[in-house]
C-alpha atoms as a PDB file:
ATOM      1  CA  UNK A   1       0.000   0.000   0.000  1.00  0.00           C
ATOM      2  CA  UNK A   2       2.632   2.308   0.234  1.00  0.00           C
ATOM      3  CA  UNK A   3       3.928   2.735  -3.163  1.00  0.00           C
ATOM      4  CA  UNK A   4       0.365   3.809  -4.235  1.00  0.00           C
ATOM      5  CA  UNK A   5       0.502   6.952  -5.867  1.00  0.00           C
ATOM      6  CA  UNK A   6      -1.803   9.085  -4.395  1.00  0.00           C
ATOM      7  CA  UNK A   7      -3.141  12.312  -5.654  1.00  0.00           C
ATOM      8  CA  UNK A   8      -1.225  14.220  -2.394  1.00  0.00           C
ATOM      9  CA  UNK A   9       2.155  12.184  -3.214  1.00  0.00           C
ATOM     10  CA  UNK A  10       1.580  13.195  -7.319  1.00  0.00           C
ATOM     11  CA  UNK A  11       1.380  17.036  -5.767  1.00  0.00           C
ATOM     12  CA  UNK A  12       3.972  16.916  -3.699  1.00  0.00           C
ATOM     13  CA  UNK A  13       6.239  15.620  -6.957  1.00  0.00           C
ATOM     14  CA  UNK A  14       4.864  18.116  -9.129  1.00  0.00           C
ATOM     15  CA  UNK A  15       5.861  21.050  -6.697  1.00  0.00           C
ATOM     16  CA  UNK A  16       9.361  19.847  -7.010  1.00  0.00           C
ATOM     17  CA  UNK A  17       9.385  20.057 -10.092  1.00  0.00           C
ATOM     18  CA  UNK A  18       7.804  23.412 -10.429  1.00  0.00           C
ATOM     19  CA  UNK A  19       9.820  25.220  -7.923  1.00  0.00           C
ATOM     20  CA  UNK A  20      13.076  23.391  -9.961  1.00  0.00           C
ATOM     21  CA  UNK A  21      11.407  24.875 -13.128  1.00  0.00           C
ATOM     22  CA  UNK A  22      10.999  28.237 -11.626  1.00  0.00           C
ATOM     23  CA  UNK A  23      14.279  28.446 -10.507  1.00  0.00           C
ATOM     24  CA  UNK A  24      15.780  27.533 -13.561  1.00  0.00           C
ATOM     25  CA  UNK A  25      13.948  30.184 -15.194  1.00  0.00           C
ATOM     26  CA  UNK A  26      14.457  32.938 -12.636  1.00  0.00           C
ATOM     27  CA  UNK A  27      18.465  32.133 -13.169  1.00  0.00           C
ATOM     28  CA  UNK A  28      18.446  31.911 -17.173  1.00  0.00           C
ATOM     29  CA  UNK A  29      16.509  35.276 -16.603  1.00  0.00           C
ATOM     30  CA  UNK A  30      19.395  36.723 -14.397  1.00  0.00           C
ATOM     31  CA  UNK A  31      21.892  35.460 -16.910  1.00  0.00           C
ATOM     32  CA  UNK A  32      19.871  36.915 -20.324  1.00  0.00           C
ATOM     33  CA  UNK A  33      20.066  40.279 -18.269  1.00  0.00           C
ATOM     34  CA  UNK A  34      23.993  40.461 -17.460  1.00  0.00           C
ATOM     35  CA  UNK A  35      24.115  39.180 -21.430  1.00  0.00           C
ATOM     36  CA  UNK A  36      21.936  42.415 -22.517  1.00  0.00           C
ATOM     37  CA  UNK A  37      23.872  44.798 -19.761  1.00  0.00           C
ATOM     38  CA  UNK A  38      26.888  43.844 -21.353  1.00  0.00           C
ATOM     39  CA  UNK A  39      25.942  44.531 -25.078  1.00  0.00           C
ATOM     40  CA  UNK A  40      24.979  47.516 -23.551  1.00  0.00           C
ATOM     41  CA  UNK A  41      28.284  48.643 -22.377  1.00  0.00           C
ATOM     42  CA  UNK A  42      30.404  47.238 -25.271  1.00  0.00           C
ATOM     43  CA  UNK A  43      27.963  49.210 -27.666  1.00  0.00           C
ATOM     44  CA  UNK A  44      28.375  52.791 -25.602  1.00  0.00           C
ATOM     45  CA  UNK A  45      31.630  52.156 -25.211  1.00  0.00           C
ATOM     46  CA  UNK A  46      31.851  51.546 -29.170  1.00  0.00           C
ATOM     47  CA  UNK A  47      29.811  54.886 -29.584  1.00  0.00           C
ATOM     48  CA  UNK A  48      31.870  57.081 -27.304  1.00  0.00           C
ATOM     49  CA  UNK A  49      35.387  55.757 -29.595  1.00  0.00           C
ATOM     50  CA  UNK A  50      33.680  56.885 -32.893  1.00  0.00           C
ATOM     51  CA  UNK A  51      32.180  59.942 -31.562  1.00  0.00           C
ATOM     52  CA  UNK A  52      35.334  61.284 -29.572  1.00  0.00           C
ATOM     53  CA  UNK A  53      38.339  59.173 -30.528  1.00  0.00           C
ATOM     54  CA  UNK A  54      40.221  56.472 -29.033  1.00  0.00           C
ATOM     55  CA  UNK A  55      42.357  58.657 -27.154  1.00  0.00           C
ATOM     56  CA  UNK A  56      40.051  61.052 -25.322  1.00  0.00           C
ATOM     57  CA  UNK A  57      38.326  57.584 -24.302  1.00  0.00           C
ATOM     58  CA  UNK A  58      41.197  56.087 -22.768  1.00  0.00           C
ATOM     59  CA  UNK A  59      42.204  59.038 -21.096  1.00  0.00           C
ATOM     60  CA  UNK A  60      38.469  59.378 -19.275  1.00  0.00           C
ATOM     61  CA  UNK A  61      39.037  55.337 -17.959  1.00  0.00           C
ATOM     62  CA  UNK A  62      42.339  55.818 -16.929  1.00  0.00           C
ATOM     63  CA  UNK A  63      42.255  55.734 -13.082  1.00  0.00           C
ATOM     64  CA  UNK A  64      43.327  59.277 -11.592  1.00  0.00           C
ATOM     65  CA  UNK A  65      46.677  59.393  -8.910  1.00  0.00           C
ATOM     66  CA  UNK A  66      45.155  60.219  -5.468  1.00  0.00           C
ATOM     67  CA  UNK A  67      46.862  63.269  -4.414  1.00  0.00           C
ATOM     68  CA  UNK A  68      47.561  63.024  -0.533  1.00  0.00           C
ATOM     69  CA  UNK A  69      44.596  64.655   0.618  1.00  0.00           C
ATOM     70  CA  UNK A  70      41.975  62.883  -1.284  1.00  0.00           C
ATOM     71  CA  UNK A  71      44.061  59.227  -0.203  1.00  0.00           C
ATOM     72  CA  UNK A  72      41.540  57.987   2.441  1.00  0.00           C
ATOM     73  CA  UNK A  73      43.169  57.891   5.711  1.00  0.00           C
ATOM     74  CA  UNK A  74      44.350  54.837   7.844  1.00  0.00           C
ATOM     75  CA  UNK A  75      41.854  54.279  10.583  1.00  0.00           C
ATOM     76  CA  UNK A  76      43.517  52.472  13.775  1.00  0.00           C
ATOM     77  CA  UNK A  77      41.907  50.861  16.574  1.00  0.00           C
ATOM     78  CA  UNK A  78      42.640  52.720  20.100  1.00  0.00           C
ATOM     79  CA  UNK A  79      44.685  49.863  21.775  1.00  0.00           C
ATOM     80  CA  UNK A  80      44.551  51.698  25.097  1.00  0.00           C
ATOM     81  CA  UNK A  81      41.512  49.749  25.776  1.00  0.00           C
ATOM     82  CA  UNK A  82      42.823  46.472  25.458  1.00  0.00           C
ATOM     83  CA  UNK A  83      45.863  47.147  27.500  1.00  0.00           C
ATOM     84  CA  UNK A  84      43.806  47.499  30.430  1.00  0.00           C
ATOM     85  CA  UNK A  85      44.284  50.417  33.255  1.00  0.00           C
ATOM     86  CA  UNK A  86      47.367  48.725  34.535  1.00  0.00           C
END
């Protein structure tokens, strides 16, 4: 009697394999939008070389020195604390 399929054991199967089928199709979703966010970039990045050159392009993505004021400062713990009054 206990390998009767029931109508509640045929649900509970099903569910699996909707929420599997869900999640497979909330991920390929996920994916298909990184894919179009990245043809997305590569074609305004494509845009901004033919409307203002190569060079002018590279220069905006090349990463700026910090000058010593803008470097963000060092943050130490106060050890005092943990030495104890002593």
């Amino acid at each position: 009697m206990k390998y009767v399929l029931t109508p509640e054991k045929v649900a509970d199967r099903e569910l699996g394999d909707a929420r599997l089928a869900l999640f497979q199709a909330e991920r390929q979703l996920l994916e298909a939008e990184m894919r179009v966010d990245y043809h997305r970039n590569v074609l305004a990045f494509l845009e901004a070389i033919s409307a203002d050159g190569v060079e002018n392009v590279a220069e905006k993505q090349r990463p700026q020195a910090l000058s010593p004021v803008q470097r963000p400062l060092r943050i130490t713990p106060d050890l005092t604390a943990l030495r104890g009054a002593g």
